[in-house]
C-alpha atoms as a PDB file:
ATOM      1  CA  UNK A   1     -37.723 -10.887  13.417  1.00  0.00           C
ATOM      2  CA  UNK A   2     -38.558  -8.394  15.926  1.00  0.00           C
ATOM      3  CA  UNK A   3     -41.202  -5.500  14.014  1.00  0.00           C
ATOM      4  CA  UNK A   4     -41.475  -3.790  17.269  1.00  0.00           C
ATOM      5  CA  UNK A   5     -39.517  -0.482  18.552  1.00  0.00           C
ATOM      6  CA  UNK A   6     -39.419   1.521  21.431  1.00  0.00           C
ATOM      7  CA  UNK A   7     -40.034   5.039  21.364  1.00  0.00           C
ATOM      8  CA  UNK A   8     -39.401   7.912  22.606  1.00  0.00           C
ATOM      9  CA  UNK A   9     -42.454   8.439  24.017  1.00  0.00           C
ATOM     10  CA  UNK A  10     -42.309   5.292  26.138  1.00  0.00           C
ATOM     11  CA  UNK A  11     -44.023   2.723  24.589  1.00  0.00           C
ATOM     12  CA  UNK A  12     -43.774   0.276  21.184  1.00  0.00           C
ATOM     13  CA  UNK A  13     -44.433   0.777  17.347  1.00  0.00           C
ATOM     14  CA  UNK A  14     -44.558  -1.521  14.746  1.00  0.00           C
ATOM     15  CA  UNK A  15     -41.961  -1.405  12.555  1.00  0.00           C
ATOM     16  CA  UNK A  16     -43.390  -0.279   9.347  1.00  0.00           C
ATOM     17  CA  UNK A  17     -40.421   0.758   7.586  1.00  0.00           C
ATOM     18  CA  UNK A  18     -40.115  -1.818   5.310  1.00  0.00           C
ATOM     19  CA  UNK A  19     -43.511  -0.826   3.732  1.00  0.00           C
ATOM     20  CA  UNK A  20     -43.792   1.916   0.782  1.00  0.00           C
ATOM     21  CA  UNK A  21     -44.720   4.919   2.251  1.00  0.00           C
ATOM     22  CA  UNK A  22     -47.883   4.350   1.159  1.00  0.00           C
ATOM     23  CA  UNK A  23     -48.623   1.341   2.968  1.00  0.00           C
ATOM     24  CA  UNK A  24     -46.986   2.640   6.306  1.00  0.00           C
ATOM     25  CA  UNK A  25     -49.756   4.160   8.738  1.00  0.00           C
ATOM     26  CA  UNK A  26     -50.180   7.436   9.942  1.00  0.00           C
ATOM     27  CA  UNK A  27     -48.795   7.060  13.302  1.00  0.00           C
ATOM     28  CA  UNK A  28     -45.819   5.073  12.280  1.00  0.00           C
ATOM     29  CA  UNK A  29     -45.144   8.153   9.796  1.00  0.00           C
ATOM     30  CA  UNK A  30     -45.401  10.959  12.225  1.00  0.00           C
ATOM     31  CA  UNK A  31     -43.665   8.998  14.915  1.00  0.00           C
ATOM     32  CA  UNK A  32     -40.626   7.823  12.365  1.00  0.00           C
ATOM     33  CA  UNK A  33     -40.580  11.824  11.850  1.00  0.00           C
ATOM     34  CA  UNK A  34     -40.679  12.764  15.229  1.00  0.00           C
ATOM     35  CA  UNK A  35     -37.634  10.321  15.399  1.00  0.00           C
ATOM     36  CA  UNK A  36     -35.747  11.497  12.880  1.00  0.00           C
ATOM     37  CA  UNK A  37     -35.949  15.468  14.357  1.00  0.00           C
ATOM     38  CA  UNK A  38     -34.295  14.448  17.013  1.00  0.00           C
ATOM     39  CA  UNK A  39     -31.032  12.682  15.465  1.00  0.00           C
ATOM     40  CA  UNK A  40     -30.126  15.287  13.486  1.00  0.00           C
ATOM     41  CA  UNK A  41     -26.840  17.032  15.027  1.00  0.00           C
ATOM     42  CA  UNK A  42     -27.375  20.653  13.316  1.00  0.00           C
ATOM     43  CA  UNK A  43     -30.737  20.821  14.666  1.00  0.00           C
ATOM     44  CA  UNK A  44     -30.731  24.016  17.458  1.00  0.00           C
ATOM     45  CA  UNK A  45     -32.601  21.765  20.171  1.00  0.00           C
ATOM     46  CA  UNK A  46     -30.140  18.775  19.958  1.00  0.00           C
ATOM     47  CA  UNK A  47     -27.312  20.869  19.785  1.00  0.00           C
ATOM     48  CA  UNK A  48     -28.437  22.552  23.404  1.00  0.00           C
ATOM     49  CA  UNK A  49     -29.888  19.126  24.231  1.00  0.00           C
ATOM     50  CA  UNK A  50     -33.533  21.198  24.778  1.00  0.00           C
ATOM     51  CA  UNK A  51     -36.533  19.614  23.580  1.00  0.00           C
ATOM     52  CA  UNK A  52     -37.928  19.665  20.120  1.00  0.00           C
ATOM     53  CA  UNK A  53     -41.000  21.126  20.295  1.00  0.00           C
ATOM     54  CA  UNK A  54     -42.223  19.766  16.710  1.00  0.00           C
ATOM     55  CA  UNK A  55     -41.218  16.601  17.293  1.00  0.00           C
ATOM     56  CA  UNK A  56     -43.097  16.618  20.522  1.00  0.00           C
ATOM     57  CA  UNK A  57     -46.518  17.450  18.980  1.00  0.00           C
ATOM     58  CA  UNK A  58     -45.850  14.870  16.364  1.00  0.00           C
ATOM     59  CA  UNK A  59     -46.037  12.353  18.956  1.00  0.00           C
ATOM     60  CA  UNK A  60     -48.474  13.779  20.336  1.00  0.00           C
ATOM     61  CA  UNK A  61     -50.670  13.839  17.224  1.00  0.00           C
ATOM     62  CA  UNK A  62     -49.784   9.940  17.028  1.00  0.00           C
ATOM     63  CA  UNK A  63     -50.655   9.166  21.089  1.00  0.00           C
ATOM     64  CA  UNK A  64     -54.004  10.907  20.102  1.00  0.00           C
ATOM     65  CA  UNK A  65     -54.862   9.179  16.860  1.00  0.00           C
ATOM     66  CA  UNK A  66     -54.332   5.707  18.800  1.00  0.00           C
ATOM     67  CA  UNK A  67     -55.966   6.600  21.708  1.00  0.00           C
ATOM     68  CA  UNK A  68     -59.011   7.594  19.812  1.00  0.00           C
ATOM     69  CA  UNK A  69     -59.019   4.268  17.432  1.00  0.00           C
ATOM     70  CA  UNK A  70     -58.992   2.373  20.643  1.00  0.00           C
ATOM     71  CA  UNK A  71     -62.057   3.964  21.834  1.00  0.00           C
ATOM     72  CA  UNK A  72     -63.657   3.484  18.480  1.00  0.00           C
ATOM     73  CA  UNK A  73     -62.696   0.087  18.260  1.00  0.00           C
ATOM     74  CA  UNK A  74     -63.977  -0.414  22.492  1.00  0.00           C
ATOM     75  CA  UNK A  75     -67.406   1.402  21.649  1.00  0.00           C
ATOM     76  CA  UNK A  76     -67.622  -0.776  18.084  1.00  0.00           C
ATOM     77  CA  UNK A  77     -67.336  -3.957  20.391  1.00  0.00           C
ATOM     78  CA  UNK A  78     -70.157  -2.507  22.719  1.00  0.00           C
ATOM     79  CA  UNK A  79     -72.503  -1.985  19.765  1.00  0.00           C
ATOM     80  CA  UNK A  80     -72.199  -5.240  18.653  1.00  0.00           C
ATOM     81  CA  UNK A  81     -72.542  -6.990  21.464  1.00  0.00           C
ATOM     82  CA  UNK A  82     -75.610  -4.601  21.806  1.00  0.00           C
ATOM     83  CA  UNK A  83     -76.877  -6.085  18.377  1.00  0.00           C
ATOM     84  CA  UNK A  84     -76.346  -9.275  19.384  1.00  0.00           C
ATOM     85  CA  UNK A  85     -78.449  -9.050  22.221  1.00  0.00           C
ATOM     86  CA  UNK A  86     -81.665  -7.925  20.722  1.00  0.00           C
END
């Protein structure tokens, strides 16, 4: 079973859909909302095929929140190799 899905803002999520809300991370959430924005057919912006603003800074928001866990996890790495030195 594939878990992983392209998105919109060109790269891959896990699919976390089959988790309780709960369970499902923050990214997934507000890219799985982003998502949803744009497939709905009454919405003004996908009616005049313009871009959803919203939906935009929700992905944003995600792209942020994993860029900044990867340089927490890269600078985590560093200080234990640091450690691990002394």
């Amino acid at each position: 079973m594939n878990d992983l899905k392209f998105t919109t803002a060109g790269d891959y999520m896990k699919d976390e859909s089959h988790l309780p809300v709960s369970e499902q991370s923050l990214v997934f959430r507000l890219r799985k909302r982003a998502e949803i924005r744009r497939q709905i057919k009454d919405r003004k912006s996908v009616q005049e095929g313009a871009p959803d603003r919203i939906a935009n800074l929700l992905e944003e928001a995600a792209n942020e929140i994993e860029s900044l866990k990867k340089q927490v996890t890269a600078l985590t790495v560093v200080l234990d190799v640091e450690r691990n030195m002394k």
